[in-house]
PDB file of N, CA and C in Angstrom:
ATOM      1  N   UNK A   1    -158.603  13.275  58.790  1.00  0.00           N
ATOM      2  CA  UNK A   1    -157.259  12.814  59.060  1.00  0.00           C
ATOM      3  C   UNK A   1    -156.729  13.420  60.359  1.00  0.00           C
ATOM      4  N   UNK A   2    -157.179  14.373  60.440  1.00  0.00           N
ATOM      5  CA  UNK A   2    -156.431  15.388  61.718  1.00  0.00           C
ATOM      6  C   UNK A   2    -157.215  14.566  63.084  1.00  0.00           C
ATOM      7  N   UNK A   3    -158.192  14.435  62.627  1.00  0.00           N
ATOM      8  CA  UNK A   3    -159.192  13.673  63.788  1.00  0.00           C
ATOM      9  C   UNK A   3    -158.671  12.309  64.729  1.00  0.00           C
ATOM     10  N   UNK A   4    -157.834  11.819  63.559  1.00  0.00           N
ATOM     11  CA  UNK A   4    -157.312  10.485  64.086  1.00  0.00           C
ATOM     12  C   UNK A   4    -155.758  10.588  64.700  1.00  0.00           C
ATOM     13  N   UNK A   5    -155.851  11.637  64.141  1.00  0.00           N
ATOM     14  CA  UNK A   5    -154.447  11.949  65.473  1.00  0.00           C
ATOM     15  C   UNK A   5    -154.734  12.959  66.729  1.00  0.00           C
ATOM     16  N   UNK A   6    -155.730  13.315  66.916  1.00  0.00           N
ATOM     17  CA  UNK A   6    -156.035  13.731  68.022  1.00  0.00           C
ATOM     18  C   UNK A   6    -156.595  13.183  68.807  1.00  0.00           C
ATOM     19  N   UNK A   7    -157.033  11.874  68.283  1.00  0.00           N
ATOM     20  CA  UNK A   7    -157.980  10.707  69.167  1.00  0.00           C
ATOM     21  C   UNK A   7    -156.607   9.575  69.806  1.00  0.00           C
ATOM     22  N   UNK A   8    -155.695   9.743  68.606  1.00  0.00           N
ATOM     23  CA  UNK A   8    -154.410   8.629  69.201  1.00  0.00           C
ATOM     24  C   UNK A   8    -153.640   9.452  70.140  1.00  0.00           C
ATOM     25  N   UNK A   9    -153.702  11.489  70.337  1.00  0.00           N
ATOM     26  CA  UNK A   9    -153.186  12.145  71.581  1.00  0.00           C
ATOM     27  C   UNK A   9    -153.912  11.577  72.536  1.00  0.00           C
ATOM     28  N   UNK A  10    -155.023  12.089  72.483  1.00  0.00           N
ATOM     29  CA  UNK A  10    -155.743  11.600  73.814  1.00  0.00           C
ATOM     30  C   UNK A  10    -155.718  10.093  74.466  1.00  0.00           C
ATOM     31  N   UNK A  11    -155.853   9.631  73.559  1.00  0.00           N
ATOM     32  CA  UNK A  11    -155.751   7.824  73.766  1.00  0.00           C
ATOM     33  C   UNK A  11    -154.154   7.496  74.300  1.00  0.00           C
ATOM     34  N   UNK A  12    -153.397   8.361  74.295  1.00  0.00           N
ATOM     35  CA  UNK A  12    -151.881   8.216  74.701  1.00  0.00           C
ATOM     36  C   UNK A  12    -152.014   8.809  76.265  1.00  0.00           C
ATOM     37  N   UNK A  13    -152.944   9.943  76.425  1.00  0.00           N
ATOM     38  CA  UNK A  13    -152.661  10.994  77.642  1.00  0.00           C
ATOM     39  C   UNK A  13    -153.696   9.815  78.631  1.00  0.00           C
ATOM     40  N   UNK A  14    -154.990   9.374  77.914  1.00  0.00           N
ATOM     41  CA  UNK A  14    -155.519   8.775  78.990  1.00  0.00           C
ATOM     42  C   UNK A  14    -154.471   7.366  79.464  1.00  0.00           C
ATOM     43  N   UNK A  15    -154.149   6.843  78.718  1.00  0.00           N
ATOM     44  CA  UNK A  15    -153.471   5.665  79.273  1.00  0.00           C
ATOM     45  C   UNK A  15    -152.122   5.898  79.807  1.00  0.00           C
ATOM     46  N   UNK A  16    -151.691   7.393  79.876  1.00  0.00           N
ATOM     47  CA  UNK A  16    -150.488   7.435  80.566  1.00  0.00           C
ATOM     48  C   UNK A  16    -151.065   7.902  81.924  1.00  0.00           C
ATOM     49  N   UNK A  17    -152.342   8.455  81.938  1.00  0.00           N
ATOM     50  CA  UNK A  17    -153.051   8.251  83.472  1.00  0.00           C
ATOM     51  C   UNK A  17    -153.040   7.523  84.202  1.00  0.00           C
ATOM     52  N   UNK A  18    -153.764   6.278  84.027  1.00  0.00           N
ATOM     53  CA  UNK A  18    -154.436   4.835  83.890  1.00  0.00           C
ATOM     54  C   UNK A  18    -152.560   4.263  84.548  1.00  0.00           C
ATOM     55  N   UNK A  19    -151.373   4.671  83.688  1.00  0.00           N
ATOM     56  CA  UNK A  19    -150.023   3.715  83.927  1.00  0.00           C
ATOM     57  C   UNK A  19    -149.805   4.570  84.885  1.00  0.00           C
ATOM     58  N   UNK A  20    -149.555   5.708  85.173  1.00  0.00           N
ATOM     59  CA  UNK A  20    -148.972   6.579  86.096  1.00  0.00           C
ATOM     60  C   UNK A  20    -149.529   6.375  87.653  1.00  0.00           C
ATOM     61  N   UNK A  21    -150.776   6.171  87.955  1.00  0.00           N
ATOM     62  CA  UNK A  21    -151.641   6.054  88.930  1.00  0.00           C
ATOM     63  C   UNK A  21    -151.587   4.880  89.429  1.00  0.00           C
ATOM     64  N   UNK A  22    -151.412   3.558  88.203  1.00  0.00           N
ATOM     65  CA  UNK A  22    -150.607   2.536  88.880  1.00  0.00           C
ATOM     66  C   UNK A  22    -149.245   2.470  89.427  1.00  0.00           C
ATOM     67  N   UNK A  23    -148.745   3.097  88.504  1.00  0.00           N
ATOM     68  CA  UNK A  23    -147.032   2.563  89.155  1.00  0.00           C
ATOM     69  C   UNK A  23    -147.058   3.634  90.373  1.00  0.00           C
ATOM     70  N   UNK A  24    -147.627   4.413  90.817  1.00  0.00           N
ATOM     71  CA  UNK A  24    -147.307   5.348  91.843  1.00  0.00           C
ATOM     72  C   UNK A  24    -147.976   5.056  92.875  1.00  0.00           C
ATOM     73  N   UNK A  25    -148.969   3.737  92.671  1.00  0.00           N
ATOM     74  CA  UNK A  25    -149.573   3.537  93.905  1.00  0.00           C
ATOM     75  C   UNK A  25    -148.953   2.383  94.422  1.00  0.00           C
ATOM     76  N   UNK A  26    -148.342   1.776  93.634  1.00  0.00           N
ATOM     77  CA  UNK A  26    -147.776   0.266  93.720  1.00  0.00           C
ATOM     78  C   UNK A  26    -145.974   0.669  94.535  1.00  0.00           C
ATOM     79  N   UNK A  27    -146.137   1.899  94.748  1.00  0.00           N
ATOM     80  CA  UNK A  27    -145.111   2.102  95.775  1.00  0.00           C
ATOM     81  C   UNK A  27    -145.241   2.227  97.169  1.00  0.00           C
ATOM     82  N   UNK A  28    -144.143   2.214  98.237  1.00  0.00           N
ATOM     83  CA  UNK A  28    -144.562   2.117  99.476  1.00  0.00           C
ATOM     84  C   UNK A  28    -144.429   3.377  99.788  1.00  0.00           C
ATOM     85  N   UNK A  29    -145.287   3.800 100.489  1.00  0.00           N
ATOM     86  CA  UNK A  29    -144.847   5.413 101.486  1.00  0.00           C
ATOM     87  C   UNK A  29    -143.834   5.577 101.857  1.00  0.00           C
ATOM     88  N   UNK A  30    -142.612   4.901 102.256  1.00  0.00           N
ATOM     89  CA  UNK A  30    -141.557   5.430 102.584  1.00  0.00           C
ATOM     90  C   UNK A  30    -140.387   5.566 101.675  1.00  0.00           C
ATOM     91  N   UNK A  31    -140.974   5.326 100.399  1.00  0.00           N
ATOM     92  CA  UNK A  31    -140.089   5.872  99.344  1.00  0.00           C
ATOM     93  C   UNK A  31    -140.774   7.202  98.366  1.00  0.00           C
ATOM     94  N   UNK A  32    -141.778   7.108  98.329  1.00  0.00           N
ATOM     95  CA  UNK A  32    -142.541   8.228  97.789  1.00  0.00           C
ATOM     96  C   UNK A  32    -141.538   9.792  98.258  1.00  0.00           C
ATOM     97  N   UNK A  33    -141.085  10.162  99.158  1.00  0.00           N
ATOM     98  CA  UNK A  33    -139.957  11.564  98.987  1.00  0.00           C
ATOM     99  C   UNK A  33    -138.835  11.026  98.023  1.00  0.00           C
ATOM    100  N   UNK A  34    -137.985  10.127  98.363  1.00  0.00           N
ATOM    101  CA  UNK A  34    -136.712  10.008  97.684  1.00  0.00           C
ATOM    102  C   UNK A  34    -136.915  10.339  96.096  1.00  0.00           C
ATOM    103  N   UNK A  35    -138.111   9.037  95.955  1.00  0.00           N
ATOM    104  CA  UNK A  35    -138.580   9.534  94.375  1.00  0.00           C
ATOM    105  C   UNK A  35    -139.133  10.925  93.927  1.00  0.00           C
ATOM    106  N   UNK A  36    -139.376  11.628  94.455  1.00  0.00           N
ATOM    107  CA  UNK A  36    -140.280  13.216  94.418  1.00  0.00           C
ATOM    108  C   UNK A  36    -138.872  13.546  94.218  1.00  0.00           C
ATOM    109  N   UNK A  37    -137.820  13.590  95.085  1.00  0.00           N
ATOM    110  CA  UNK A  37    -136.726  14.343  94.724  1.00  0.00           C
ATOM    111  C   UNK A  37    -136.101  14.031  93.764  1.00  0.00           C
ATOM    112  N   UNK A  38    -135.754  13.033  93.351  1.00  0.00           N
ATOM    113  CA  UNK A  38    -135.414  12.165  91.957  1.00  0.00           C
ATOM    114  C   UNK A  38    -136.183  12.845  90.996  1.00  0.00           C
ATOM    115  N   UNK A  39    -137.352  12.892  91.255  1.00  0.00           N
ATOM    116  CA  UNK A  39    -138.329  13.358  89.465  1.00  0.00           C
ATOM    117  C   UNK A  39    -138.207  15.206  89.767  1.00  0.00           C
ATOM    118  N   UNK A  40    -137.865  15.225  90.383  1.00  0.00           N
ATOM    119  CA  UNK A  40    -137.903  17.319  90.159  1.00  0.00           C
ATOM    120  C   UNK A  40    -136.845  17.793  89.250  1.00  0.00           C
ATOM    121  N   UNK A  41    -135.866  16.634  88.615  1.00  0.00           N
ATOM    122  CA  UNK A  41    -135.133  16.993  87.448  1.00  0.00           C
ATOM    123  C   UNK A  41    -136.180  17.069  86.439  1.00  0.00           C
ATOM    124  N   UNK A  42    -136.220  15.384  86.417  1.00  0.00           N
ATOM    125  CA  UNK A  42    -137.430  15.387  85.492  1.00  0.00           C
ATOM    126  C   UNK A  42    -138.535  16.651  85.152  1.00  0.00           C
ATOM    127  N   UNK A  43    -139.545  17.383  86.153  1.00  0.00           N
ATOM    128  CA  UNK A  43    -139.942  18.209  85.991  1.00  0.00           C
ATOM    129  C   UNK A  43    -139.151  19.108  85.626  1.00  0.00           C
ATOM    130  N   UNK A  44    -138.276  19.865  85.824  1.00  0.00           N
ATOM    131  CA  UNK A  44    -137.230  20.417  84.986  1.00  0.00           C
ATOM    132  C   UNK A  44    -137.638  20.503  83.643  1.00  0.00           C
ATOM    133  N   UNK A  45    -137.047  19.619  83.315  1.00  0.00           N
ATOM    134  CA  UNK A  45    -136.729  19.221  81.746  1.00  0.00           C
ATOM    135  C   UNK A  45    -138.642  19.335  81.208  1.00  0.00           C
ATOM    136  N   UNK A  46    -139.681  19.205  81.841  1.00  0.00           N
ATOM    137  CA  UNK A  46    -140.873  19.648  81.688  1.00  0.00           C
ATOM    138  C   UNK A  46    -141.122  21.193  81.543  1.00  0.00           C
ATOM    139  N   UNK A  47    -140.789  21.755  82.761  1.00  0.00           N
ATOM    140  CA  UNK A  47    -141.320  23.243  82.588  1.00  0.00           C
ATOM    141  C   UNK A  47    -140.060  23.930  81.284  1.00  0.00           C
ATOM    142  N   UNK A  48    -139.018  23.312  80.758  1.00  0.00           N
ATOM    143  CA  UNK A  48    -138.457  23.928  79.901  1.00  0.00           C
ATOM    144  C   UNK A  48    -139.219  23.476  78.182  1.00  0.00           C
ATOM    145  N   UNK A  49    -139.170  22.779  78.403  1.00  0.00           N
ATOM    146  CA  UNK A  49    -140.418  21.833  77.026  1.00  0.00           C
ATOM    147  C   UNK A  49    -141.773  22.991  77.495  1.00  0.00           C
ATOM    148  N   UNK A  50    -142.493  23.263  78.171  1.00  0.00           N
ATOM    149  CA  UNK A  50    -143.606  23.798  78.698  1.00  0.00           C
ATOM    150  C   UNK A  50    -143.022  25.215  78.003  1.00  0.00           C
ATOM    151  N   UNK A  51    -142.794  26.062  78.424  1.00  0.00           N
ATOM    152  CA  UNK A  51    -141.979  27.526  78.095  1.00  0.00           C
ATOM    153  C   UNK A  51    -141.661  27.562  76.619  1.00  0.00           C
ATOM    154  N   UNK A  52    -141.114  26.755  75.978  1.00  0.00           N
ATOM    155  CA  UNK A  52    -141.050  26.465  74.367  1.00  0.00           C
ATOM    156  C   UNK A  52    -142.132  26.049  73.814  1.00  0.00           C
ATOM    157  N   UNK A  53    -143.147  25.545  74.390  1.00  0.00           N
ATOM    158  CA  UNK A  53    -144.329  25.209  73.492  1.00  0.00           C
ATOM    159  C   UNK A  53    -145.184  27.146  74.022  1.00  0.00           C
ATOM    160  N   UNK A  54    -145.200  27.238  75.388  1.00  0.00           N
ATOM    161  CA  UNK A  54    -145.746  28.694  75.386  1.00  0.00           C
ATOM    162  C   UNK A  54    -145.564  29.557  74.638  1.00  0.00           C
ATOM    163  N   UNK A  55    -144.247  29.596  74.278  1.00  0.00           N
ATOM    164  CA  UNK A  55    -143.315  30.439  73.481  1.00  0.00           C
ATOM    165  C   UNK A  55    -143.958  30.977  72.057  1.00  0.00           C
ATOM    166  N   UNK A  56    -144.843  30.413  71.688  1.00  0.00           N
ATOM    167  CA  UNK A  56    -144.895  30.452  70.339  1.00  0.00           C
ATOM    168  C   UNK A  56    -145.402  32.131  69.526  1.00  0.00           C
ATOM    169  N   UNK A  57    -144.731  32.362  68.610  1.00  0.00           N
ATOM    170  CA  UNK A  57    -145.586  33.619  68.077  1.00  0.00           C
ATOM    171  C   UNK A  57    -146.802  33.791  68.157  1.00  0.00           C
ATOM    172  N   UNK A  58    -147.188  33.164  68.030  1.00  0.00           N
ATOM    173  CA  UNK A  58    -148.850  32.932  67.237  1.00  0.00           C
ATOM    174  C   UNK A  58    -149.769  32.747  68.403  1.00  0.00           C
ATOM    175  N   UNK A  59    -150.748  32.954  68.661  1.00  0.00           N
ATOM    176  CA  UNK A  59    -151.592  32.495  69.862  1.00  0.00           C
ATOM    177  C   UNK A  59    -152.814  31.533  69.812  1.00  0.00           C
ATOM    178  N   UNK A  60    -152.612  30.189  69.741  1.00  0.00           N
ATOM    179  CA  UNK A  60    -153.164  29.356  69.519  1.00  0.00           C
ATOM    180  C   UNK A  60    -153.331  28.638  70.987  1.00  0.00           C
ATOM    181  N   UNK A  61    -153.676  27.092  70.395  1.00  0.00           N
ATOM    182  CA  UNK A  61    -154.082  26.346  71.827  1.00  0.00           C
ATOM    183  C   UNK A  61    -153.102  25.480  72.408  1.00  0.00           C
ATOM    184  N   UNK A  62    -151.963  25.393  71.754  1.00  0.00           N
ATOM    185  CA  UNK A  62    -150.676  24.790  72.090  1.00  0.00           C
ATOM    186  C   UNK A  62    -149.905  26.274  72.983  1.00  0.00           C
ATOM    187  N   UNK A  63    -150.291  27.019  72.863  1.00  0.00           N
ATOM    188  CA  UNK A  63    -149.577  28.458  72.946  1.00  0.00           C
ATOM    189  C   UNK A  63    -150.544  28.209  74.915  1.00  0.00           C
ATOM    190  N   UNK A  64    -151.517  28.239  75.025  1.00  0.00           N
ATOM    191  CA  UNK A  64    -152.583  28.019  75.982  1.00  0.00           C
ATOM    192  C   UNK A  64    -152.149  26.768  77.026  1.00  0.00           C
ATOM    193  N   UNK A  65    -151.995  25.423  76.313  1.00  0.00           N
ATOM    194  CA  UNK A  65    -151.651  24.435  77.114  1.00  0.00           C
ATOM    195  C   UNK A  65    -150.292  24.587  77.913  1.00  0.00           C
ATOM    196  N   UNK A  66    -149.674  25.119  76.740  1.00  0.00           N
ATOM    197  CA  UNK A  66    -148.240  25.151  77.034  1.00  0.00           C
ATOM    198  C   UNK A  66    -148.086  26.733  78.332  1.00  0.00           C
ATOM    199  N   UNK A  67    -149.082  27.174  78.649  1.00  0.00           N
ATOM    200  CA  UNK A  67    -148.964  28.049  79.769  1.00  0.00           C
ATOM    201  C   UNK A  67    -149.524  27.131  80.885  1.00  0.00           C
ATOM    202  N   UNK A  68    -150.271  26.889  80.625  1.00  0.00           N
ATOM    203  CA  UNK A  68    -150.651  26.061  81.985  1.00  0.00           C
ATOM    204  C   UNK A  68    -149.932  25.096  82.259  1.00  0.00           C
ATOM    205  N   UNK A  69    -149.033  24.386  81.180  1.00  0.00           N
ATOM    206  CA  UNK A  69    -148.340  23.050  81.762  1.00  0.00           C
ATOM    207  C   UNK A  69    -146.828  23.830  82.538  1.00  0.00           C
ATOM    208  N   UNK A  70    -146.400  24.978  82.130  1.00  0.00           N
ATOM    209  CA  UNK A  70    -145.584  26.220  82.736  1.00  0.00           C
ATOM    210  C   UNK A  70    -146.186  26.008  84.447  1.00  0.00           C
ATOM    211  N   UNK A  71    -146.901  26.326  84.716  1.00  0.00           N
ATOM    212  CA  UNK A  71    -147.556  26.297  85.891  1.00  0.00           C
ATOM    213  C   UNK A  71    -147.423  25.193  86.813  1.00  0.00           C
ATOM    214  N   UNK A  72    -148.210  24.179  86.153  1.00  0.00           N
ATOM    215  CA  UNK A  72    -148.404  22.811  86.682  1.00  0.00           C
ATOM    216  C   UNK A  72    -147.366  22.357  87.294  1.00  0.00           C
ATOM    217  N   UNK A  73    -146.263  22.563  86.474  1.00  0.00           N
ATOM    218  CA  UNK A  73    -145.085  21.875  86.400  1.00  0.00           C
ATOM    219  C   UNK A  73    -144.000  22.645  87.537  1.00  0.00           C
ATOM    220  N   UNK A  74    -144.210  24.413  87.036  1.00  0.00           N
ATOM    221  CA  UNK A  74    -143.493  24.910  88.397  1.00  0.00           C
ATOM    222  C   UNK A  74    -144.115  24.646  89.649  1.00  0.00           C
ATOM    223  N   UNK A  75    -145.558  24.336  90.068  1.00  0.00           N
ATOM    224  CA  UNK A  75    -145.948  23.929  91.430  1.00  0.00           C
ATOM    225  C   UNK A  75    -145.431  22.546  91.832  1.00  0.00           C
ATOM    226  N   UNK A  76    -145.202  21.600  90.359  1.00  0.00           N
ATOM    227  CA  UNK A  76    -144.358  20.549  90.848  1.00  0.00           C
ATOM    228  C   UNK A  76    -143.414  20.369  91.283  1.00  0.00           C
ATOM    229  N   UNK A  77    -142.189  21.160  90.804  1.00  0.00           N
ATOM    230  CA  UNK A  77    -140.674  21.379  90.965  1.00  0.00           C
ATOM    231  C   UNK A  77    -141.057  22.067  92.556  1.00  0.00           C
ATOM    232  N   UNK A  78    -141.732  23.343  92.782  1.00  0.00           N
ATOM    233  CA  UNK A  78    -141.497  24.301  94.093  1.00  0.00           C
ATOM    234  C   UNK A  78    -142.095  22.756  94.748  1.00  0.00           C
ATOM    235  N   UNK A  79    -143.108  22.390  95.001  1.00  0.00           N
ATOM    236  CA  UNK A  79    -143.766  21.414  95.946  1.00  0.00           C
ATOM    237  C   UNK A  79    -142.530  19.915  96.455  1.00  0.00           C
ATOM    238  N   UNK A  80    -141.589  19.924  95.338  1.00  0.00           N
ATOM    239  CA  UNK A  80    -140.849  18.504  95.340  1.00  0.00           C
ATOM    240  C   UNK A  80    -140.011  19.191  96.285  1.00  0.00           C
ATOM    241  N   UNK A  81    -139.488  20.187  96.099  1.00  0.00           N
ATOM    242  CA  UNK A  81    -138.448  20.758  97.017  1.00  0.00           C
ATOM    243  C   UNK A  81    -138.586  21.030  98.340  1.00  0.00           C
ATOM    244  N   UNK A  82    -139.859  21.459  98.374  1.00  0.00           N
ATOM    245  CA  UNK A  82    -140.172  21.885  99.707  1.00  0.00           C
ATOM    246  C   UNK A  82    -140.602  20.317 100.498  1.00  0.00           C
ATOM    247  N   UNK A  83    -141.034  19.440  99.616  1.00  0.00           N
ATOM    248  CA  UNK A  83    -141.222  18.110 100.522  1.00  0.00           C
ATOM    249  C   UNK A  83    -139.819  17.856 101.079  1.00  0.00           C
ATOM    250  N   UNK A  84    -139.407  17.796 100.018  1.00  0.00           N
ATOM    251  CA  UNK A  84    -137.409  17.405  99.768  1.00  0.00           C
ATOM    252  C   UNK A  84    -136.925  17.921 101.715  1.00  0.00           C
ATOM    253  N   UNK A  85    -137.079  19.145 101.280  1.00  0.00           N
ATOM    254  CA  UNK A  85    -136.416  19.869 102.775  1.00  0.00           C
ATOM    255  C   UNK A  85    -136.838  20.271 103.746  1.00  0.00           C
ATOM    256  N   UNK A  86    -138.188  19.444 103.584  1.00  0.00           N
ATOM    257  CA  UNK A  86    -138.959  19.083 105.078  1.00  0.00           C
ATOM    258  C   UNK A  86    -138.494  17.682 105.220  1.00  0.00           C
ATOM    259  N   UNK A  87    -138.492  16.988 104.525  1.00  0.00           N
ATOM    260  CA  UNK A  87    -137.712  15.436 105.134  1.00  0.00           C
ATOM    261  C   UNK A  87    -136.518  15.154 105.468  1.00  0.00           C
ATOM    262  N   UNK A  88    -135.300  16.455 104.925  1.00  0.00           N
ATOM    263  CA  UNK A  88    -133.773  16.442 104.912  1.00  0.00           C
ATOM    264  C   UNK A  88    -134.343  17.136 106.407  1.00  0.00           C
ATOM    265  N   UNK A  89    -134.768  18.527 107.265  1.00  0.00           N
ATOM    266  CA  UNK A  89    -135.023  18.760 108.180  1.00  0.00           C
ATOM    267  C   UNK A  89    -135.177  17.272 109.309  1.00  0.00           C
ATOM    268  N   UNK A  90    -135.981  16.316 109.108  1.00  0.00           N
ATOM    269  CA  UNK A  90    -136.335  15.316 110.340  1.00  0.00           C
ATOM    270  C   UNK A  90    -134.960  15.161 110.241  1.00  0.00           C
ATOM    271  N   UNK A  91    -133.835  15.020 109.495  1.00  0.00           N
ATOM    272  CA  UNK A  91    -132.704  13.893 109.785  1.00  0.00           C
ATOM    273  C   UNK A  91    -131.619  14.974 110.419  1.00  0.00           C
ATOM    274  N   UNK A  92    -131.697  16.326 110.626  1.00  0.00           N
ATOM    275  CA  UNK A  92    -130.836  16.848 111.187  1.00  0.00           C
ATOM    276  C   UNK A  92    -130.770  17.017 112.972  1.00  0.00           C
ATOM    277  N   UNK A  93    -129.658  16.858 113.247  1.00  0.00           N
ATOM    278  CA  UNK A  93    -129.641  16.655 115.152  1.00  0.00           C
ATOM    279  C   UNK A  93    -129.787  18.234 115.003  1.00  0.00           C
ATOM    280  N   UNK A  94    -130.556  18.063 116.586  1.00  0.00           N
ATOM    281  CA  UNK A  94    -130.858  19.375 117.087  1.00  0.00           C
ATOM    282  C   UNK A  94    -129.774  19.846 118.221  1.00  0.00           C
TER     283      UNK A  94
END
């Protein structure tokens, strides 16, 4: 029983690959920052979900994922920002 819900996780994570890789390519380059800055809430609301699954007493493999998605997620947020205010930089007069 446990088996078939770990096959319908994975079967959820691969096809949110598979959707993600489309809709992000099916954009044009010159919107790709605006949206980066737009989703670094989003990541937000990730590395705090991330930190609560780390969180846990116990040291298991949710305890494990949930450190690395801590990670993942803060290189996402620092990386969105720093794109963020390298592109707010081109628009300022010198």
């Amino acid at each position: 029983m446990e088996s078939v819900g770990l096959m319908m996780l994975i079967y959820v994570f691969v096809l949110a690959i598979f959707v993600g890789f489309e809709l992000i390519s099916k954009v044009p380059p010159i919107l790709h920052t605006p949206l980066m800055s737009g989703s670094n809430a989003i990541s937000g609301i990730t590395v705090i979900g991330a930190i609560l699954a780390s969180g846990a007493e116990e040291f298991t493999l949710s305890t494990i994922l949930g450190t690395i998605a801590v990670a993942f997620a803060m290189i996402n947020v620092v990386g969105g920002f720093l794109v963020t205010d390298r592109m707010l930089k081109m628009f300022k007069k010198k």
